[in-house]
PDB file of N, CA and C in Angstrom:
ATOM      1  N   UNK A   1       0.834  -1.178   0.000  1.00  0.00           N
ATOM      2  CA  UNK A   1       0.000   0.000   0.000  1.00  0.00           C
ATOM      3  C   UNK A   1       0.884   1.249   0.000  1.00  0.00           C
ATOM      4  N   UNK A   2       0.149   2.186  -0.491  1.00  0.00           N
ATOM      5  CA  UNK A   2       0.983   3.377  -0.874  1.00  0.00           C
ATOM      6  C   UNK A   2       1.077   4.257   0.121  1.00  0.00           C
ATOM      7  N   UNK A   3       1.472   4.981   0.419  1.00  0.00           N
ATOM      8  CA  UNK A   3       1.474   5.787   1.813  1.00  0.00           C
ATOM      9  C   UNK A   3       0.371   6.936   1.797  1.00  0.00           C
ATOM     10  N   UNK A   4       0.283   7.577   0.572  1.00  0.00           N
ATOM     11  CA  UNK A   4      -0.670   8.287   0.263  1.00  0.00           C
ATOM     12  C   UNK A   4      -2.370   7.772   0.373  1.00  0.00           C
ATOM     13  N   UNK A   5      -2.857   6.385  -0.213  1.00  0.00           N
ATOM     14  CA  UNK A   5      -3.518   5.716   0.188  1.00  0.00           C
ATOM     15  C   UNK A   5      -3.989   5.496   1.634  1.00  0.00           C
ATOM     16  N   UNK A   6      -3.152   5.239   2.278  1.00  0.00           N
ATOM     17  CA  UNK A   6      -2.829   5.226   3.652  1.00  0.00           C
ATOM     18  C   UNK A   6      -3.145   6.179   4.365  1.00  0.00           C
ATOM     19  N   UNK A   7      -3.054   7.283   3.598  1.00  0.00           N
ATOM     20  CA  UNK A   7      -3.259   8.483   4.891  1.00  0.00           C
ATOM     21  C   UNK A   7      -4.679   8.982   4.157  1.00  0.00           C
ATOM     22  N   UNK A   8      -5.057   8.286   3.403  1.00  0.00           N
ATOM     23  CA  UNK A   8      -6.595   8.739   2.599  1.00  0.00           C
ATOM     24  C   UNK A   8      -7.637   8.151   3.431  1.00  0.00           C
ATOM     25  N   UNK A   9      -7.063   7.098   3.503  1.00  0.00           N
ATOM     26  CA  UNK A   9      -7.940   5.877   4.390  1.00  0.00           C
ATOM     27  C   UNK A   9      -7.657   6.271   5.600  1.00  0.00           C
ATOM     28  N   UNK A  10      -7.065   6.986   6.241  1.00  0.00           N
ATOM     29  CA  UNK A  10      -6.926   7.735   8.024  1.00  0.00           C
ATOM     30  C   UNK A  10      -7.676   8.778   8.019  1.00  0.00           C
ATOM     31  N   UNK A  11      -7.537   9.128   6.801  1.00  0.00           N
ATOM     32  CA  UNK A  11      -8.139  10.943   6.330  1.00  0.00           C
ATOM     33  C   UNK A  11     -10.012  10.704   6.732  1.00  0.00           C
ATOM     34  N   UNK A  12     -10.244   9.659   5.648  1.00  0.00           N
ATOM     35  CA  UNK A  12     -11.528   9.324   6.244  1.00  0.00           C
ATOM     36  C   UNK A  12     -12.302   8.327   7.451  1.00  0.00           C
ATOM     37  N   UNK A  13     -11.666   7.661   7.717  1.00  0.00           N
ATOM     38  CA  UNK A  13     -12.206   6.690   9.114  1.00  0.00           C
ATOM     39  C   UNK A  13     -11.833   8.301  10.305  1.00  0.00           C
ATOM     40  N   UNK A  14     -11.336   8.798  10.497  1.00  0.00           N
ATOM     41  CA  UNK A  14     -11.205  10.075  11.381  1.00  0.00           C
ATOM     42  C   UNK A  14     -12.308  11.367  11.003  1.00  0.00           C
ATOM     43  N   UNK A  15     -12.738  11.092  10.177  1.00  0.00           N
ATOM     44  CA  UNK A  15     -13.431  11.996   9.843  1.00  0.00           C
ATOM     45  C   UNK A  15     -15.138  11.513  10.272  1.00  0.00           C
ATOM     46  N   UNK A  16     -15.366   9.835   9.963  1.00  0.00           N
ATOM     47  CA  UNK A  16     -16.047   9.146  10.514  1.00  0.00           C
ATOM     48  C   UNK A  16     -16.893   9.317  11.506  1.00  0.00           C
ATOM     49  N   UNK A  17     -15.361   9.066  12.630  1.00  0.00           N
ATOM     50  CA  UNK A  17     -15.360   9.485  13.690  1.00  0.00           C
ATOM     51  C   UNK A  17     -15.455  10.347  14.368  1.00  0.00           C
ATOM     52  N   UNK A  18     -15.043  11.706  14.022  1.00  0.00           N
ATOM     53  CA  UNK A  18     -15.248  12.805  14.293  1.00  0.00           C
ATOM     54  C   UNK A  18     -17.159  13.206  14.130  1.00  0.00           C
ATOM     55  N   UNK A  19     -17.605  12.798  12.848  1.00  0.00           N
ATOM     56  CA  UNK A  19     -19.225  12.872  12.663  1.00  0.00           C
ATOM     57  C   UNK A  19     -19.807  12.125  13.797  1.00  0.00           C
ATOM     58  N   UNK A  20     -19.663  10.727  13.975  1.00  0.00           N
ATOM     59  CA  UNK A  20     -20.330   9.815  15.230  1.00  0.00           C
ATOM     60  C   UNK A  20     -20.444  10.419  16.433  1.00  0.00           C
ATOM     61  N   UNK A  21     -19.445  11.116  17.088  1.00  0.00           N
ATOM     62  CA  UNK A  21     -19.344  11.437  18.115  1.00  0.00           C
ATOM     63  C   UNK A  21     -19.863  13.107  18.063  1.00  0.00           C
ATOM     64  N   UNK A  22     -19.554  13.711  16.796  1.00  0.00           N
ATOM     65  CA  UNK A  22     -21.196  14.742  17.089  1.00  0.00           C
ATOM     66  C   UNK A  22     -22.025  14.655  17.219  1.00  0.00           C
ATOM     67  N   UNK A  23     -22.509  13.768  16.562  1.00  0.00           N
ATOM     68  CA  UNK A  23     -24.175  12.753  16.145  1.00  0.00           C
ATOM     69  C   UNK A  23     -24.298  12.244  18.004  1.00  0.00           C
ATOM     70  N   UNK A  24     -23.379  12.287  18.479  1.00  0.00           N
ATOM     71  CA  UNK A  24     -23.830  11.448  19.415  1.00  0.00           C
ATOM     72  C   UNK A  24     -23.635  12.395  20.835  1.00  0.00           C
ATOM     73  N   UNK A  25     -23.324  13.857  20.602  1.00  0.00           N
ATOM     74  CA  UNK A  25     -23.490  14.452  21.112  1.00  0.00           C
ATOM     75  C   UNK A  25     -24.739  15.786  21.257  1.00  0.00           C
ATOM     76  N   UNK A  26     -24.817  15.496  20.222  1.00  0.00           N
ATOM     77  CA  UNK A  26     -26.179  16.143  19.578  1.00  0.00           C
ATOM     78  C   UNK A  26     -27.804  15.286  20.278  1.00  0.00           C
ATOM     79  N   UNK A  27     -27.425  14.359  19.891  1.00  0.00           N
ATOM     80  CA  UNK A  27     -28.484  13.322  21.028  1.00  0.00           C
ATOM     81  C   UNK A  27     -28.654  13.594  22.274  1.00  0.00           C
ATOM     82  N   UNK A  28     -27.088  13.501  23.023  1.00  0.00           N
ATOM     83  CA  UNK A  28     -26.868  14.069  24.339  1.00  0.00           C
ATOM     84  C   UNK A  28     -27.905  15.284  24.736  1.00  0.00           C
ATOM     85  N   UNK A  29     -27.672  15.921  24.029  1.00  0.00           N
ATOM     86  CA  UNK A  29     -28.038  17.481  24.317  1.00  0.00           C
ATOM     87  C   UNK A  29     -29.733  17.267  24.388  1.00  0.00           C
ATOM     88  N   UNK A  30     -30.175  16.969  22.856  1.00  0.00           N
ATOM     89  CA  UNK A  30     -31.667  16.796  23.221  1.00  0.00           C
ATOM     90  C   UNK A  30     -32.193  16.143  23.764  1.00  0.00           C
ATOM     91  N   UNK A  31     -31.572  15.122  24.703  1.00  0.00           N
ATOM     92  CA  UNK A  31     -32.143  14.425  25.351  1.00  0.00           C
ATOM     93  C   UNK A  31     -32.017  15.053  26.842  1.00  0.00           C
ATOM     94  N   UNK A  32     -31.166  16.272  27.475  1.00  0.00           N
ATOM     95  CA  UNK A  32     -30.817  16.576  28.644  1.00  0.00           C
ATOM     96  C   UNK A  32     -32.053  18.028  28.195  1.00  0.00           C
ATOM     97  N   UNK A  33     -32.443  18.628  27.243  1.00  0.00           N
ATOM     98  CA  UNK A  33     -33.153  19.687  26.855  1.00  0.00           C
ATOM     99  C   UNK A  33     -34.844  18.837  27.172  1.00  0.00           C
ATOM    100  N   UNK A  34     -35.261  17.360  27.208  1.00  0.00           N
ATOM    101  CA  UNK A  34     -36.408  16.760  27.035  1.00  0.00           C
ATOM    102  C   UNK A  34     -36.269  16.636  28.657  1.00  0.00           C
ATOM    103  N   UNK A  35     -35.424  15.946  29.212  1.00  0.00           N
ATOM    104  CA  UNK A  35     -35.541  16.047  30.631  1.00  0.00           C
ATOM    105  C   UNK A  35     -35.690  17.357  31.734  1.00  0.00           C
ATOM    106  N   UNK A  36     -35.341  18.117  30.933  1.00  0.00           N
ATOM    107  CA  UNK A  36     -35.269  19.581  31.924  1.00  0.00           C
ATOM    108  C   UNK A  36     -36.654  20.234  31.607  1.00  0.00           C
ATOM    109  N   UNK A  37     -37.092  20.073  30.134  1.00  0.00           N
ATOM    110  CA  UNK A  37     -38.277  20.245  30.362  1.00  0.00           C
ATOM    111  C   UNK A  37     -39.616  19.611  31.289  1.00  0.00           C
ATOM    112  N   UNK A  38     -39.361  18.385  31.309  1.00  0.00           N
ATOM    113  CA  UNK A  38     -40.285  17.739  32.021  1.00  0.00           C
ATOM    114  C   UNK A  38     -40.221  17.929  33.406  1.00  0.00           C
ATOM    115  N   UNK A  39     -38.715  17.932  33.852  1.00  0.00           N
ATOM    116  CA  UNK A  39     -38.753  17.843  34.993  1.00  0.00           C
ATOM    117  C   UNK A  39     -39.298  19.476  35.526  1.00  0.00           C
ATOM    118  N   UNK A  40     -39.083  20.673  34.329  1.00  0.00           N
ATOM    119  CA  UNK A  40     -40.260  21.946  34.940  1.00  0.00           C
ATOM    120  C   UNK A  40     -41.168  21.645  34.881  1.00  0.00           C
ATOM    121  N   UNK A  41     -42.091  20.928  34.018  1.00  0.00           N
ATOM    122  CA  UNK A  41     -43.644  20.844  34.329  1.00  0.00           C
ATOM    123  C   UNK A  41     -43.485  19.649  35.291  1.00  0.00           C
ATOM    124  N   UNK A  42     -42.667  18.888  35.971  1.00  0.00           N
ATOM    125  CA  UNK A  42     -42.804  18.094  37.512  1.00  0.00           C
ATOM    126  C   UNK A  42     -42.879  19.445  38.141  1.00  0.00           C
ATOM    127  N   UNK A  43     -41.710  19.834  38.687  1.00  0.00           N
ATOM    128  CA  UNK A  43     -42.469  21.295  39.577  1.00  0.00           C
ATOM    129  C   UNK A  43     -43.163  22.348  39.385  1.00  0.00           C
ATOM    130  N   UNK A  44     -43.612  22.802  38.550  1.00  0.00           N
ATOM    131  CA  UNK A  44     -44.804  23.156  38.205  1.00  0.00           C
ATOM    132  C   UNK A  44     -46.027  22.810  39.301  1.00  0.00           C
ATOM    133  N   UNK A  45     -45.926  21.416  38.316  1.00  0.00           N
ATOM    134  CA  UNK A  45     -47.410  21.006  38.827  1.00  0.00           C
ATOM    135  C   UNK A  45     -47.288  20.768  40.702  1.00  0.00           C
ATOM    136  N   UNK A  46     -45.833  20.543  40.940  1.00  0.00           N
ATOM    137  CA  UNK A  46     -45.664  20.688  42.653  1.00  0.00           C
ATOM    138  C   UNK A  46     -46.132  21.714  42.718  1.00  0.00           C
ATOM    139  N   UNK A  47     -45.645  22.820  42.757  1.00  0.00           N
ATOM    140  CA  UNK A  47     -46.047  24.285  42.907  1.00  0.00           C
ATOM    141  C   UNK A  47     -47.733  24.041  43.160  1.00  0.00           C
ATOM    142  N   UNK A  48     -48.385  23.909  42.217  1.00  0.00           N
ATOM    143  CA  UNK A  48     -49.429  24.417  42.271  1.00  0.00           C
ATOM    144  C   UNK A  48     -50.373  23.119  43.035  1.00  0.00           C
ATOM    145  N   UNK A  49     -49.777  22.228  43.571  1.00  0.00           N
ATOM    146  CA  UNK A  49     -50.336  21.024  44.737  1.00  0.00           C
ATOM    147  C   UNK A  49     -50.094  21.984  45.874  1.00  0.00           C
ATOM    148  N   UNK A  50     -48.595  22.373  45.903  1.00  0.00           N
ATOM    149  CA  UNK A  50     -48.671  22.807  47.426  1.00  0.00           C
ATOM    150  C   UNK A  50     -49.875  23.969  47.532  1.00  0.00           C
ATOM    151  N   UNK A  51     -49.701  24.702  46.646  1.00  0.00           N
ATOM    152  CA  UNK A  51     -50.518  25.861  46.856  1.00  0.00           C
ATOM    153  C   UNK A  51     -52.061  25.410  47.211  1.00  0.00           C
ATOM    154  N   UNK A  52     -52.464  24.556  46.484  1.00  0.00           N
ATOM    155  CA  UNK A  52     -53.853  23.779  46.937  1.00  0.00           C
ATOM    156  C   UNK A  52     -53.671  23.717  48.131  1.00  0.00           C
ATOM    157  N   UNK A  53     -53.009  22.965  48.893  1.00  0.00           N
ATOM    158  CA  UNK A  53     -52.715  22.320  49.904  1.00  0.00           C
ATOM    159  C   UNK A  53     -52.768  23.249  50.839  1.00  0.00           C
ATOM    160  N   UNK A  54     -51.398  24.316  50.841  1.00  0.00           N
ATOM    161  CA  UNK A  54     -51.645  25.320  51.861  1.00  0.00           C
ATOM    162  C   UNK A  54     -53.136  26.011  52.127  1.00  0.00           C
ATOM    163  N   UNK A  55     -53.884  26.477  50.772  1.00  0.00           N
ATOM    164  CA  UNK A  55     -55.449  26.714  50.875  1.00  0.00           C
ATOM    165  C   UNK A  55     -56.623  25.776  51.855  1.00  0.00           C
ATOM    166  N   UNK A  56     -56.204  24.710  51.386  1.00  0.00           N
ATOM    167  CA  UNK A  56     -56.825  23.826  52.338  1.00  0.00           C
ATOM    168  C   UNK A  56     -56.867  23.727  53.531  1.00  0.00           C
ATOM    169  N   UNK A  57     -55.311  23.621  53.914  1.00  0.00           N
ATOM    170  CA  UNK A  57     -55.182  23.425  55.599  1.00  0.00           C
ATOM    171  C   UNK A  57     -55.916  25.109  56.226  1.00  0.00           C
ATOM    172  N   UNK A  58     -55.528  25.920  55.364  1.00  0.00           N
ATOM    173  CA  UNK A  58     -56.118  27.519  55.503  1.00  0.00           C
ATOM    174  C   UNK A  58     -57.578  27.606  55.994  1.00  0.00           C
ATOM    175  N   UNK A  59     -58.090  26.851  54.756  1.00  0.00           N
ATOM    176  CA  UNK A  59     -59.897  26.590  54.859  1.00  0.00           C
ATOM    177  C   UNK A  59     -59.858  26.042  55.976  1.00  0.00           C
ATOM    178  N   UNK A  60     -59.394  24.991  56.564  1.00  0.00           N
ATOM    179  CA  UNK A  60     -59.491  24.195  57.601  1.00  0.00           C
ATOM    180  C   UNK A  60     -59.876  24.797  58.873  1.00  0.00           C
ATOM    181  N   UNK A  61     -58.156  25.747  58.942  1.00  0.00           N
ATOM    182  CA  UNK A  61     -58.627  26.511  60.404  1.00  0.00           C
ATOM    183  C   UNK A  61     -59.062  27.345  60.112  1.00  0.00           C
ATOM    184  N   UNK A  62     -60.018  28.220  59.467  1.00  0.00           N
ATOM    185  CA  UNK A  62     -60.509  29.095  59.425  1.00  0.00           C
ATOM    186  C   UNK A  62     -62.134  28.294  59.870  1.00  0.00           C
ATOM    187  N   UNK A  63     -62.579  27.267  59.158  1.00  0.00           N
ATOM    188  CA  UNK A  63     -63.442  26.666  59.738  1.00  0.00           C
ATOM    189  C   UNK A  63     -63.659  26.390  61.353  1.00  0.00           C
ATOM    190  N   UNK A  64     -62.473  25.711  61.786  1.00  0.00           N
ATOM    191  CA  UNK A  64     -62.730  25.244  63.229  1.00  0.00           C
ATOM    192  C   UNK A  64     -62.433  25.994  63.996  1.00  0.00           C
ATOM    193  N   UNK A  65     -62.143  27.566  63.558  1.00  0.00           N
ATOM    194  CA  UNK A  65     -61.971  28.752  64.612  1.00  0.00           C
ATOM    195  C   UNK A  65     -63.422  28.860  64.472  1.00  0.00           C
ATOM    196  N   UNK A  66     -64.361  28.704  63.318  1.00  0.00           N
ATOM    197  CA  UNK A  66     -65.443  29.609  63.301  1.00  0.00           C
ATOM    198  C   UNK A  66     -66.623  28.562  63.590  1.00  0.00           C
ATOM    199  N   UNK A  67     -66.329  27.479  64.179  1.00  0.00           N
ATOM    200  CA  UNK A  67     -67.190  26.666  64.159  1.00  0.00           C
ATOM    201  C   UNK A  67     -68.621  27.162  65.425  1.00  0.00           C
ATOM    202  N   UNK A  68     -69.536  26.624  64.500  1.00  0.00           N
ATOM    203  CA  UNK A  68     -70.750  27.431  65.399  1.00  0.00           C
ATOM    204  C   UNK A  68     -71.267  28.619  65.745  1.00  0.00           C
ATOM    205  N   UNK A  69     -70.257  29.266  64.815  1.00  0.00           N
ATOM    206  CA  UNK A  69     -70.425  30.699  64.312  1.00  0.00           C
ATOM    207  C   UNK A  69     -71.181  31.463  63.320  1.00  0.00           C
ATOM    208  N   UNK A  70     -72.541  31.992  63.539  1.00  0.00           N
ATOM    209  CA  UNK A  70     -73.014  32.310  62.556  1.00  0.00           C
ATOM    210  C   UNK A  70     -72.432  33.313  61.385  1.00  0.00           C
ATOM    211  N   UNK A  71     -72.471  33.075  60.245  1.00  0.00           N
ATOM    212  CA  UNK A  71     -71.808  33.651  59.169  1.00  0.00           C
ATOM    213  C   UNK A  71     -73.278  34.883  58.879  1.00  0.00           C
ATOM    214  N   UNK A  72     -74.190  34.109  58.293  1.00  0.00           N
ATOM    215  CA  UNK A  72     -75.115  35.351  57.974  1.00  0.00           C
ATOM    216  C   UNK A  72     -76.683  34.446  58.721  1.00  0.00           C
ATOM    217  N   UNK A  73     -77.383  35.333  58.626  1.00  0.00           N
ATOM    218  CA  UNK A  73     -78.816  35.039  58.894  1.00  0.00           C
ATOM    219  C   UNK A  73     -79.047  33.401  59.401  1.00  0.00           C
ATOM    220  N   UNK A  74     -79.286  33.019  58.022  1.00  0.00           N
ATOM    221  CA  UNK A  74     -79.474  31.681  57.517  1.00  0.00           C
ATOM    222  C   UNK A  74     -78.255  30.559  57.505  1.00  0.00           C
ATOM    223  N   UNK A  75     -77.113  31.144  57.542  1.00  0.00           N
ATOM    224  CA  UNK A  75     -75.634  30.067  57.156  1.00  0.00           C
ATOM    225  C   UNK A  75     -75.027  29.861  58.554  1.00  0.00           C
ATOM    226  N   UNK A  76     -74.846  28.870  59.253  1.00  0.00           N
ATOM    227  CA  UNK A  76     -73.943  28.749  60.348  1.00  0.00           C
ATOM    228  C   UNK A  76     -72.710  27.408  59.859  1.00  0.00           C
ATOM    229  N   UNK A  77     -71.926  27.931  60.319  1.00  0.00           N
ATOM    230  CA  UNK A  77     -70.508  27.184  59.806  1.00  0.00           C
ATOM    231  C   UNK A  77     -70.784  25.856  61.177  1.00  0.00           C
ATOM    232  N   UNK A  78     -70.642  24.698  60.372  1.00  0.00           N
ATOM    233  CA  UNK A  78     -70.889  23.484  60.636  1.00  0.00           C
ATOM    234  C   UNK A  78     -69.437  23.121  61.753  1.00  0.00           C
ATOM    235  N   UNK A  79     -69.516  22.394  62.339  1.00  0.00           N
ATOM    236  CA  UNK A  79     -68.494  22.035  63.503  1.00  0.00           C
ATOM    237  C   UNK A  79     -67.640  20.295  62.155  1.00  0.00           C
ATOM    238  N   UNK A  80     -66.273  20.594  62.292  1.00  0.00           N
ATOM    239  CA  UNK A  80     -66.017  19.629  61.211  1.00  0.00           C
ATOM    240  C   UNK A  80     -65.136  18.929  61.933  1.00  0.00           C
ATOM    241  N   UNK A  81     -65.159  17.374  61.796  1.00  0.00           N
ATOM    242  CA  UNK A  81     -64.364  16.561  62.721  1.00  0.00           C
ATOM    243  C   UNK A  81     -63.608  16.346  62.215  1.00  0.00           C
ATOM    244  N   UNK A  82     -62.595  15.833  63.624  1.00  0.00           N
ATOM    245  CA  UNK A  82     -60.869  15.857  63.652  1.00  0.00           C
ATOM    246  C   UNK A  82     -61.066  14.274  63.176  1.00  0.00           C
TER     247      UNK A  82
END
């Protein structure tokens, strides 16, 4: 084999290689861009549980401070068990 040959055939298997491992960094990437998205709409949707949540326990004691307390005329806030 000719030496020139030789370095044709290095010229391209390196060049190969050089493509694969973009290709395969390029993957990398959109696949760390698919996880970061998801994992914002995971907290997200935390966010807006806790916020339920804090409302709730809110409603809660606001209830059992007011229990047996008439609100208007007709409405008396019900006694709610523990």
């Amino acid at each position: 084999m000719d030496t020139t040959i030789l370095r044709t055939y290095s010229f391209f298997a390196d060049a190969a290689m050089i493509l694969i491992v973009a290709l395969l960094f390029i993957l990398i990437i959109q696949a760390t861009r698919r996880i970061n998205y998801h994992a914002n709409e995971i907290r997200e949707a935390g966010k807006r549980i806790a916020g339920a949540t804090v409302s709730i326990r809110m409603l809660q004691t606001i209830l059992r401070l007011s229990a047996g307390r008439s609100i208007s005329r007709r409405l008396t806030v019900a006694r709610i068990s523990q």
